[in-house]
N, C-alpha and C. Protein backbone atom coordinates (compact mmCIF):
# COMPACT_ATOMS: atom_id res chain seq x y z
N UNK A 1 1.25 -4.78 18.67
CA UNK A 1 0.60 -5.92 18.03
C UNK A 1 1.51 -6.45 16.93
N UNK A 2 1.71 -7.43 16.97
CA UNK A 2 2.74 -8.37 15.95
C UNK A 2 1.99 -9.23 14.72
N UNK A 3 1.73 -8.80 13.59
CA UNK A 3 1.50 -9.49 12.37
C UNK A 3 2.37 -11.06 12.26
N UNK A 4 1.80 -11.94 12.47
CA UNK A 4 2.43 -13.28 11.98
C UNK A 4 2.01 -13.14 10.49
N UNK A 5 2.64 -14.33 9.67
CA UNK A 5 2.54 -14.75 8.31
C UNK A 5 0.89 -15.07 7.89
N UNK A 6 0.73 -16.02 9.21
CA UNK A 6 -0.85 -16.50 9.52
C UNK A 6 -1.48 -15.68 8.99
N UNK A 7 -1.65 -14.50 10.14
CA UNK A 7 -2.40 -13.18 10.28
C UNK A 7 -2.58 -12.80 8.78
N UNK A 8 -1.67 -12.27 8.40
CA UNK A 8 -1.49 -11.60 6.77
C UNK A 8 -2.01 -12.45 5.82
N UNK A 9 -1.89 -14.02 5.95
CA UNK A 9 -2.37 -14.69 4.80
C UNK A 9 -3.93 -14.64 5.09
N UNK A 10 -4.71 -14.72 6.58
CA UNK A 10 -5.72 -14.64 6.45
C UNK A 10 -6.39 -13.16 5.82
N UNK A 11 -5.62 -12.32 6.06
CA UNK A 11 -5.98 -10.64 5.85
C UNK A 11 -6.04 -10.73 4.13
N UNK A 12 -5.13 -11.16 3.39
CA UNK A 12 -5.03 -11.20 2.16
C UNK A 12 -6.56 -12.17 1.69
N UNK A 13 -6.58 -13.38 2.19
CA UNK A 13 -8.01 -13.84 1.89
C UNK A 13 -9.33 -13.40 2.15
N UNK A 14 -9.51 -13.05 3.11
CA UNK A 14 -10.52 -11.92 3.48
C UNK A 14 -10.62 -10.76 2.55
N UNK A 15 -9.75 -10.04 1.84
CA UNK A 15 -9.90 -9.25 0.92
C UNK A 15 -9.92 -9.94 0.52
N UNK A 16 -10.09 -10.85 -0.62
CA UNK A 16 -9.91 -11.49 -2.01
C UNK A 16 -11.66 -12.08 -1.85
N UNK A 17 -11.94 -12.30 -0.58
CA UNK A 17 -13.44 -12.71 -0.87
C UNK A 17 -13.73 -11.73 -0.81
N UNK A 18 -14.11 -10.44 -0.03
CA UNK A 18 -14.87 -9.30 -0.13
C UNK A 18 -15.19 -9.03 -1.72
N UNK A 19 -13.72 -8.34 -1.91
CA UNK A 19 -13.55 -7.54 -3.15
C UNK A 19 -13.43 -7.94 -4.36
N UNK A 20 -13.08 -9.45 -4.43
CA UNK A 20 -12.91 -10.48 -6.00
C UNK A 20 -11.59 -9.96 -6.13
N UNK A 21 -11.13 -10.96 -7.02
CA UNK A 21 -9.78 -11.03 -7.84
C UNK A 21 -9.64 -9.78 -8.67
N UNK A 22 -10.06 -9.33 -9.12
CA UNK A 22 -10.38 -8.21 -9.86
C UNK A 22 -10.46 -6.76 -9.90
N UNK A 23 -11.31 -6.39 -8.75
CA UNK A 23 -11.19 -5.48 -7.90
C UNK A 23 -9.57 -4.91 -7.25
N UNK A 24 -9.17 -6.06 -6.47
CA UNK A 24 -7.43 -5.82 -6.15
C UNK A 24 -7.07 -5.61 -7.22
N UNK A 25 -6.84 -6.30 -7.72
CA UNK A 25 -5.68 -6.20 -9.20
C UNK A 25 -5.95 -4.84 -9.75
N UNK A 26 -6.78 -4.13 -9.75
CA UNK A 26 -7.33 -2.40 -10.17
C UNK A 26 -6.87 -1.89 -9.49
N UNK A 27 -7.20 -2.24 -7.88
CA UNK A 27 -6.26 -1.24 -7.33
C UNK A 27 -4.85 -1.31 -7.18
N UNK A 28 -4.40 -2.20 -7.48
CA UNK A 28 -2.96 -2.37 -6.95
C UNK A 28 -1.91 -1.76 -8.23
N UNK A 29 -3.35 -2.13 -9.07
CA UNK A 29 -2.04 -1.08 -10.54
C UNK A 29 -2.86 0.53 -10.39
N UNK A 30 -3.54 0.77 -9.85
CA UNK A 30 -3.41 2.44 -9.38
C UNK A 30 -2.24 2.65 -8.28
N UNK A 31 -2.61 1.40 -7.71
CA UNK A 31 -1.35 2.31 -6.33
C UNK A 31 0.10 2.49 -7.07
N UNK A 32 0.31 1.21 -7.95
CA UNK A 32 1.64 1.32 -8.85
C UNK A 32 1.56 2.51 -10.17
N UNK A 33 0.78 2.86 -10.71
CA UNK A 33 0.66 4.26 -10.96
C UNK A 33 0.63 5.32 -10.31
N UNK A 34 0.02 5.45 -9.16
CA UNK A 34 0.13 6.24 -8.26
C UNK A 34 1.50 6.80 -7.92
N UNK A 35 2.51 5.69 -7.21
CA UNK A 35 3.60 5.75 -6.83
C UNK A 35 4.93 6.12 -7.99
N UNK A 36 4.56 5.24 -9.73
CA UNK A 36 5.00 6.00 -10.49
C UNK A 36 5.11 7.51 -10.70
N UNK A 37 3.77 8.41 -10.42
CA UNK A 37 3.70 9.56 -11.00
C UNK A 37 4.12 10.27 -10.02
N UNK A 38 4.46 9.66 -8.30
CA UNK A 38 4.84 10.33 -7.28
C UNK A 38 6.22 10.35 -7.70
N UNK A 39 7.14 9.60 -8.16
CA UNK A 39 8.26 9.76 -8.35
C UNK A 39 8.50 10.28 -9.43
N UNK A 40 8.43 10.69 -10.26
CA UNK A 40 8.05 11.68 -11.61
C UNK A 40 8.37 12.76 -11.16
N UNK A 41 7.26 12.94 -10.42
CA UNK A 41 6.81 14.51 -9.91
C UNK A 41 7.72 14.24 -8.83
N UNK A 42 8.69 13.73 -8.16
CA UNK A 42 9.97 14.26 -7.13
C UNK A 42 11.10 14.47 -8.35
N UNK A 43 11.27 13.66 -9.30
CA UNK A 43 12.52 13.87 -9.90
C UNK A 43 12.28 15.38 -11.02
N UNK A 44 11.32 15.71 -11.72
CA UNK A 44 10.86 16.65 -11.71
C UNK A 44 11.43 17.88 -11.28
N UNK A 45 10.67 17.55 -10.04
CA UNK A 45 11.09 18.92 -9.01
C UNK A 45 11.76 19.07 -9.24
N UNK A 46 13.18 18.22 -8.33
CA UNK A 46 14.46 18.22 -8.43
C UNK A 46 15.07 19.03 -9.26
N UNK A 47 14.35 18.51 -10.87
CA UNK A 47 15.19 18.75 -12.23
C UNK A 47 15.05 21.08 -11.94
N UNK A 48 13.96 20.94 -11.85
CA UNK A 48 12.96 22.11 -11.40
C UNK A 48 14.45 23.28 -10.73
N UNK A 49 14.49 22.54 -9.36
CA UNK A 49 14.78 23.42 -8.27
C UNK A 49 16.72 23.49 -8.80
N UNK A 50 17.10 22.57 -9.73
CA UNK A 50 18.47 22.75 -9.85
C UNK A 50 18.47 23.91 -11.07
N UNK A 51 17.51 23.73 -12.05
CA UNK A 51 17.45 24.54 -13.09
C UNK A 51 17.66 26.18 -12.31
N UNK A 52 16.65 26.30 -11.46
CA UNK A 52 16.38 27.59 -10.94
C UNK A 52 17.74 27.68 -9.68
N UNK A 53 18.49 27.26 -9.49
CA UNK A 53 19.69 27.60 -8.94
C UNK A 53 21.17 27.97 -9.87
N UNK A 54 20.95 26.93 -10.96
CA UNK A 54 21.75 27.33 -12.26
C UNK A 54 21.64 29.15 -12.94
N UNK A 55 20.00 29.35 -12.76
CA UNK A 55 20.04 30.44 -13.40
C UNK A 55 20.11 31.83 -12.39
N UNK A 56 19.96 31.48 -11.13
CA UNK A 56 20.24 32.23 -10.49
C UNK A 56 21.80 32.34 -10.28
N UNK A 57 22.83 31.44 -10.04
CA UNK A 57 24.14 32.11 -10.21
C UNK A 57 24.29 31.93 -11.75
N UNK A 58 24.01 32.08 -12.72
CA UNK A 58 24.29 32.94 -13.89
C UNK A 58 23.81 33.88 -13.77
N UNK A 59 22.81 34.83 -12.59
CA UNK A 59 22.55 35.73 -12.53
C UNK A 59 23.24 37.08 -12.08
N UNK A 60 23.75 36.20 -10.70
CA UNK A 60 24.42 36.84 -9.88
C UNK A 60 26.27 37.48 -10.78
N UNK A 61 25.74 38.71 -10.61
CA UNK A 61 26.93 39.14 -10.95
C UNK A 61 27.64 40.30 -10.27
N UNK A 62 27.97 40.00 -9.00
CA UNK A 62 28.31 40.45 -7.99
C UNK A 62 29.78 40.34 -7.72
N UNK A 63 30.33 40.91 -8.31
CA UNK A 63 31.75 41.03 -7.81
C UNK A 63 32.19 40.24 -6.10
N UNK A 64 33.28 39.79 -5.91
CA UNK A 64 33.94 38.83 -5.06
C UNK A 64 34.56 39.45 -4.22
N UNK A 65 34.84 39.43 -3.37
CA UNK A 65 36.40 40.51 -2.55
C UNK A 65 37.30 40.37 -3.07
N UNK A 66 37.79 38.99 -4.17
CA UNK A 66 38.85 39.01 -4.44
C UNK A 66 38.93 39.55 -6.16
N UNK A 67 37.42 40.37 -6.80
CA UNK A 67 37.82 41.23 -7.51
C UNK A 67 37.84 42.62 -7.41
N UNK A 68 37.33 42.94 -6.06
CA UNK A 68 37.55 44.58 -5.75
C UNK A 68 39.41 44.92 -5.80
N UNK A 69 39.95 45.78 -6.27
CA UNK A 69 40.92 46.36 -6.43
C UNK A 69 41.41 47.15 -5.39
């Protein structure tokens, strides 16, 4: 099924009568909060999962083959 411009502009008006001007605009700055705090919470992680690789090889203190004698 193929969305024309048509299609979508009627889809967009049809919500706007259901729900009022108002209603959207609430949700659309949750979804943009939403999607803020989703990317937060990935870069986060990230920050997270590099920390805990840093401290694990400062952990590791395991001699190399090339310091066995």
């Amino acid at each position: 099924m193929h969305l024309s411009p048509l299609h979508l502009l009627v889809l967009a008006l049809v919500v706007l009568v259901l729900f009022g001007k108002g209603k959207v605009s609430n949700l659309m700055g949750e979804f943009g909060r939403g999607i803020t705090a989703f990317k937060k919470g990935v870069s986060d992680g990230s920050a997270e999962l590099e920390k805990e690789a840093a401290a694990k090889a400062a952990k590791d203190v395991t001699p190399s083959d090339q310091d066995k004698v």
